[in-house]
PDB file of N, CA and C in Angstrom:
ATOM      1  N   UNK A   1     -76.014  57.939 -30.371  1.00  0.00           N
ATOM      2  CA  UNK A   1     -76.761  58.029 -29.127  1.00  0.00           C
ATOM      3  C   UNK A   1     -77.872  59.053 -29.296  1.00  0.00           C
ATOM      4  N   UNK A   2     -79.334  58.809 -28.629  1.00  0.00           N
ATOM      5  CA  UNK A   2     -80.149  60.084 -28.655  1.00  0.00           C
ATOM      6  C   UNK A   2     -79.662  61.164 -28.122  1.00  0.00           C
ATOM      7  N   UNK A   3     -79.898  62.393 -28.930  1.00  0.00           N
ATOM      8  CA  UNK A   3     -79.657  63.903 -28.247  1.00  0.00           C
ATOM      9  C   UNK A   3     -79.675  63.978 -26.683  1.00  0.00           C
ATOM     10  N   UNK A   4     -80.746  63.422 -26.725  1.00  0.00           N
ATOM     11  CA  UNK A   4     -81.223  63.623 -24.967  1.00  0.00           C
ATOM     12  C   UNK A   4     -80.379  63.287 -23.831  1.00  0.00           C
ATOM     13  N   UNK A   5     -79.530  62.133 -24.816  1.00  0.00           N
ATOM     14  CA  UNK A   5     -78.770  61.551 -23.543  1.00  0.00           C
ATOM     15  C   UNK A   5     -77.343  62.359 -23.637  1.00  0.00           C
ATOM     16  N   UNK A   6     -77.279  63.378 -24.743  1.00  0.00           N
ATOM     17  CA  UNK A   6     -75.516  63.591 -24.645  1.00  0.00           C
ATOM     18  C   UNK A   6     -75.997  65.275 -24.689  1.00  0.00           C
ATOM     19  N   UNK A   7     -77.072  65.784 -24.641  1.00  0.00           N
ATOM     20  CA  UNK A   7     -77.342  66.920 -25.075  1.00  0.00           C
ATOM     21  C   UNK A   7     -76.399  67.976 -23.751  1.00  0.00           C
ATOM     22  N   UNK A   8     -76.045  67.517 -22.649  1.00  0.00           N
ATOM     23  CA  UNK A   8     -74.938  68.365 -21.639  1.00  0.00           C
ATOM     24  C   UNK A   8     -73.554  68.523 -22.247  1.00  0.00           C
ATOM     25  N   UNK A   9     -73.299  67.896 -23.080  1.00  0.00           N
ATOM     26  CA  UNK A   9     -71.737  67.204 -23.342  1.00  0.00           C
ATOM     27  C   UNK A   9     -71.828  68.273 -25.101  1.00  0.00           C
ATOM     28  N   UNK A  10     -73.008  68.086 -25.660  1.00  0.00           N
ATOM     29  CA  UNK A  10     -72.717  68.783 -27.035  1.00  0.00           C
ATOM     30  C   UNK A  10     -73.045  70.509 -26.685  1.00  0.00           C
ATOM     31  N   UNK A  11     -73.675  70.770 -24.965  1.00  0.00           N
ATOM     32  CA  UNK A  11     -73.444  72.383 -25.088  1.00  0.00           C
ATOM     33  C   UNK A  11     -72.228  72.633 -24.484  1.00  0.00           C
ATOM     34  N   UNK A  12     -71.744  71.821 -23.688  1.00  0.00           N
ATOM     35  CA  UNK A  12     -70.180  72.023 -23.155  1.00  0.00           C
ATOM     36  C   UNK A  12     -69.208  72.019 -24.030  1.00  0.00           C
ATOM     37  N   UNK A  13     -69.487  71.540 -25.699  1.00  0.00           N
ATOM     38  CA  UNK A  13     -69.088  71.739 -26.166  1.00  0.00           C
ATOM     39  C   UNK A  13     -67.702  70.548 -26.490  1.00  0.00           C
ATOM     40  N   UNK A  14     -68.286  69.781 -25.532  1.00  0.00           N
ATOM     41  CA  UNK A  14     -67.290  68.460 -25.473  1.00  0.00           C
ATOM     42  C   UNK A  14     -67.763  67.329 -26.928  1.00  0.00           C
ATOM     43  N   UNK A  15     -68.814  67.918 -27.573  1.00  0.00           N
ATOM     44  CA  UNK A  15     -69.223  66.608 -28.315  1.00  0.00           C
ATOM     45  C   UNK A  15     -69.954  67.654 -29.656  1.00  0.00           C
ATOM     46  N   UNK A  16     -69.798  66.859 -30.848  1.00  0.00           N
ATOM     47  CA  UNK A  16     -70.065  67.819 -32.367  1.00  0.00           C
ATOM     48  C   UNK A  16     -70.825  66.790 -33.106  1.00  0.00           C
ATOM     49  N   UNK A  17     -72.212  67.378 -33.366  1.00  0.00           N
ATOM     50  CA  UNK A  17     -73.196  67.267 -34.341  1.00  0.00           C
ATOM     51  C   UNK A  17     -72.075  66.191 -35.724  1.00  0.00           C
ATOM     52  N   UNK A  18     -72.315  64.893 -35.848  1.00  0.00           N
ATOM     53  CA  UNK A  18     -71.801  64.818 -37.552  1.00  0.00           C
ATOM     54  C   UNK A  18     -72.656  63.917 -38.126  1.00  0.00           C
ATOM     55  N   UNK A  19     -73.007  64.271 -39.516  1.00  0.00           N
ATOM     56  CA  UNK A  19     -73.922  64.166 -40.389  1.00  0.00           C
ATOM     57  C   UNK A  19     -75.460  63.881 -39.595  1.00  0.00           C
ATOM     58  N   UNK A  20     -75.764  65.628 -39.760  1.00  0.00           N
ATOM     59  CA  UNK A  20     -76.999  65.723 -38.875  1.00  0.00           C
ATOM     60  C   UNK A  20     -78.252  65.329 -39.891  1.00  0.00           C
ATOM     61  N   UNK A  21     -77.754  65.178 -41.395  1.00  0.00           N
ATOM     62  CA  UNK A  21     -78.918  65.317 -42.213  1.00  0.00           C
ATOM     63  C   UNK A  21     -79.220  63.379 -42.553  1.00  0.00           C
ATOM     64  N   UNK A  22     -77.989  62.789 -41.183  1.00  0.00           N
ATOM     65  CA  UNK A  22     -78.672  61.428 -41.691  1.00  0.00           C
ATOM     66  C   UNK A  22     -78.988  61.035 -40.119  1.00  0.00           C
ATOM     67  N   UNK A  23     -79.787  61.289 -39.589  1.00  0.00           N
ATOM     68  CA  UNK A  23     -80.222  61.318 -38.265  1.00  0.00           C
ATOM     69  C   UNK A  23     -80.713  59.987 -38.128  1.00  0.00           C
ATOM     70  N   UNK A  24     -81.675  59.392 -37.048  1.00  0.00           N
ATOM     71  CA  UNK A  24     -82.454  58.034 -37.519  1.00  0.00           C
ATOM     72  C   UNK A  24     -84.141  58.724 -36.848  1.00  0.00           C
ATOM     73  N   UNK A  25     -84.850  58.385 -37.413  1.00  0.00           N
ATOM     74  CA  UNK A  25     -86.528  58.857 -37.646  1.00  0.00           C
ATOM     75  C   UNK A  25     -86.515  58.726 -35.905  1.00  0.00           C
ATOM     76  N   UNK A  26     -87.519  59.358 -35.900  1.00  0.00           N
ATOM     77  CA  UNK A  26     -88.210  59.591 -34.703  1.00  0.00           C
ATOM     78  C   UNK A  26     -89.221  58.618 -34.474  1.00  0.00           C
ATOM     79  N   UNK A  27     -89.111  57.889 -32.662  1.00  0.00           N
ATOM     80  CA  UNK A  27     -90.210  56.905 -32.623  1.00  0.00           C
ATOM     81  C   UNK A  27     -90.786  57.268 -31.486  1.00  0.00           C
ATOM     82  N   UNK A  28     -91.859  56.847 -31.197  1.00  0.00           N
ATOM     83  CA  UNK A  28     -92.466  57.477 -30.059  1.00  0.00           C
ATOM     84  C   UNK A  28     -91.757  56.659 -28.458  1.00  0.00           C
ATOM     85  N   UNK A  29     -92.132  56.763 -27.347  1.00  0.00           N
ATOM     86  CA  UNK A  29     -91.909  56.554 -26.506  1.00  0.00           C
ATOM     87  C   UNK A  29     -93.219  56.290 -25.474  1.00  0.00           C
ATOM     88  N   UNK A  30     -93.524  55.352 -24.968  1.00  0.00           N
ATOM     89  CA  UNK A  30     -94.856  54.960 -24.367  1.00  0.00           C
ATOM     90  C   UNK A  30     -94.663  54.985 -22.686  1.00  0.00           C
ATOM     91  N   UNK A  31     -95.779  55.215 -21.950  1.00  0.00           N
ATOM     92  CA  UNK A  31     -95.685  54.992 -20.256  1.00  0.00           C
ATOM     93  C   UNK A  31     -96.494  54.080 -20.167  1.00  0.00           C
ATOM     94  N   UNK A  32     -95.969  52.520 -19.715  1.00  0.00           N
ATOM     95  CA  UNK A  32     -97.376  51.363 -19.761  1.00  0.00           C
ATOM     96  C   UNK A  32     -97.242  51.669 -18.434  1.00  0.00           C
ATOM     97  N   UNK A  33     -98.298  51.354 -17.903  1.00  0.00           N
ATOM     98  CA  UNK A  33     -98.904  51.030 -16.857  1.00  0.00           C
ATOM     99  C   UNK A  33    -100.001  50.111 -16.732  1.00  0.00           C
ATOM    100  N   UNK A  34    -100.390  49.207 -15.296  1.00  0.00           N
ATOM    101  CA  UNK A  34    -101.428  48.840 -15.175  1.00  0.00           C
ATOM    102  C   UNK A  34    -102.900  49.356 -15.333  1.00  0.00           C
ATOM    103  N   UNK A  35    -103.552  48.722 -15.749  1.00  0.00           N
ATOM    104  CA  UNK A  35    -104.800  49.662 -15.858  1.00  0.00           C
ATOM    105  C   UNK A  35    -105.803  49.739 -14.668  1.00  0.00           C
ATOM    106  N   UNK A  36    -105.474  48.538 -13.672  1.00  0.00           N
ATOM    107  CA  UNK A  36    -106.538  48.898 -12.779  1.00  0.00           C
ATOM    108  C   UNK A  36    -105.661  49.346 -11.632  1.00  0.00           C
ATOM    109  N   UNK A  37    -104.980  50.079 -11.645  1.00  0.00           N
ATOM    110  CA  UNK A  37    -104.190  51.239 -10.713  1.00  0.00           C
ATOM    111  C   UNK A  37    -103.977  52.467 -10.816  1.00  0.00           C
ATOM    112  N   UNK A  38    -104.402  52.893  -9.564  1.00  0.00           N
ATOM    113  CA  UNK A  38    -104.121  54.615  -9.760  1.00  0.00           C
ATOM    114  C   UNK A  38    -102.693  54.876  -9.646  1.00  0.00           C
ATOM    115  N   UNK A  39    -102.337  55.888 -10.660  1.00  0.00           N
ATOM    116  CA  UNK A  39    -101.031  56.249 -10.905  1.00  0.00           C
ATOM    117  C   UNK A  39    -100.932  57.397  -9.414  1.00  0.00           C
ATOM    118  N   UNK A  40     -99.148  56.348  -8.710  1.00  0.00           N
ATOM    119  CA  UNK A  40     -98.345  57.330  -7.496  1.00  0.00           C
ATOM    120  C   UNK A  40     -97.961  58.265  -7.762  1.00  0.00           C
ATOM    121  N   UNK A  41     -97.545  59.489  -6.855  1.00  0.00           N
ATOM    122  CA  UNK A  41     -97.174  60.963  -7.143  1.00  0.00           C
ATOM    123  C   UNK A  41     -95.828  60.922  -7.871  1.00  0.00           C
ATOM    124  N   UNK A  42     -95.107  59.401  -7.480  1.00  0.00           N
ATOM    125  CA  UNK A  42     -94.097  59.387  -7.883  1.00  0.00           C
ATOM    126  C   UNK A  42     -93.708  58.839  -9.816  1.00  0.00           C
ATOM    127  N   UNK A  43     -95.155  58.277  -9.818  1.00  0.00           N
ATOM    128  CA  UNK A  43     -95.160  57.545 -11.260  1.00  0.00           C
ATOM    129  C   UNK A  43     -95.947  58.584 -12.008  1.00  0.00           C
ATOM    130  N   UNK A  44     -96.613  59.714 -11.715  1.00  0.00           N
ATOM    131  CA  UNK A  44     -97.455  60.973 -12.277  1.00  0.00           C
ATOM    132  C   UNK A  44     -96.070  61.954 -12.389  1.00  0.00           C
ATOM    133  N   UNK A  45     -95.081  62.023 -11.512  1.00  0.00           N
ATOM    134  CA  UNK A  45     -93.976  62.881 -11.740  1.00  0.00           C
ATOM    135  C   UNK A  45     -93.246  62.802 -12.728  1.00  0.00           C
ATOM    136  N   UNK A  46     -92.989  60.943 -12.386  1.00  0.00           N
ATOM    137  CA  UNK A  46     -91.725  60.779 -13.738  1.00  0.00           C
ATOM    138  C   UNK A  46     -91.959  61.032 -14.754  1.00  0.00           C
ATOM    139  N   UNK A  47     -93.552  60.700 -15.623  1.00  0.00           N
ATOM    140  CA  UNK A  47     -94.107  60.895 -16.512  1.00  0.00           C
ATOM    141  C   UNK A  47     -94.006  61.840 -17.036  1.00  0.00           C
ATOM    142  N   UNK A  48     -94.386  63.279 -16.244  1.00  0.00           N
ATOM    143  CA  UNK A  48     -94.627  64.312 -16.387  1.00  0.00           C
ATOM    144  C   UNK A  48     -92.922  65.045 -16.737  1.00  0.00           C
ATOM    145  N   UNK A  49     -92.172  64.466 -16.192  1.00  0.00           N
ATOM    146  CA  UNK A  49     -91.023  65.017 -16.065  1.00  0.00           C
ATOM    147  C   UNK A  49     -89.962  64.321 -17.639  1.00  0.00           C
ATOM    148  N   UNK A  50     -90.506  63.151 -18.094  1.00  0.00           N
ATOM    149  CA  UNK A  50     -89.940  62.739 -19.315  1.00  0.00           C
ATOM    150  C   UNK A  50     -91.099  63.313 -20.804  1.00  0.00           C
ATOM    151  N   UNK A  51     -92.072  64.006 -20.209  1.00  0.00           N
ATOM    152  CA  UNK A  51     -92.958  64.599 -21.177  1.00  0.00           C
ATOM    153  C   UNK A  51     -92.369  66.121 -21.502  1.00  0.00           C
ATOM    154  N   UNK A  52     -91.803  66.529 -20.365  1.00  0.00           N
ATOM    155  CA  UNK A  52     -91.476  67.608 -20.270  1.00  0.00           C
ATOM    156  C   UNK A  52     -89.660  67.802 -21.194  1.00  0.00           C
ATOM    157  N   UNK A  53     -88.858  66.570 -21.086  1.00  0.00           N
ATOM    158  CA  UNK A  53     -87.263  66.755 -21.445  1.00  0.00           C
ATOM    159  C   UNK A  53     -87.558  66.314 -22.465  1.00  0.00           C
ATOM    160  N   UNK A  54     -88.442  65.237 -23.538  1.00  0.00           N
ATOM    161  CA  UNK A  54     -88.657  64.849 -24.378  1.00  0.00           C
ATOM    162  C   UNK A  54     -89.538  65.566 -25.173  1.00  0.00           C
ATOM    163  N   UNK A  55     -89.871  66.881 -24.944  1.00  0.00           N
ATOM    164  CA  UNK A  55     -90.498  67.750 -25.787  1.00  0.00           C
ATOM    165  C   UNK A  55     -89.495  68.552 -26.748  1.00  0.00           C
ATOM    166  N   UNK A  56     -90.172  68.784 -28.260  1.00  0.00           N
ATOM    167  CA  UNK A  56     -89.287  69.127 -28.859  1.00  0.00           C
ATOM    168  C   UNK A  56     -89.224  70.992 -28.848  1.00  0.00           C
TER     169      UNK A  56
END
């Protein structure tokens, strides 16, 4: 599973790193949107808010 999604569970200590040195590559992650729409406070948030947990 990605870090991101278990990363509560491996500081609680409920879940252990194994074979960290065979990980799987890193891929990016995209926000499509329409292009002839202005982005809602609510679609500028989420964005902002998965830019923000997905930073390394």
């Amino acid at each position: 599973m990605p870090t991101w999604m278990v990363e509560n569970q491996k500081d609680a200590k409920n879940l252990q790193v194994v074979l960290p040195k065979l990980a799987p590559p890193e891929s990016p992650i995209y926000a499509v949107m329409p292009y002839y729409k202005e982005l809602g406070l609510k679609q500028r948030a989420m964005i902002e808010f998965l830019k923000e947990k997905l930073k390394k």
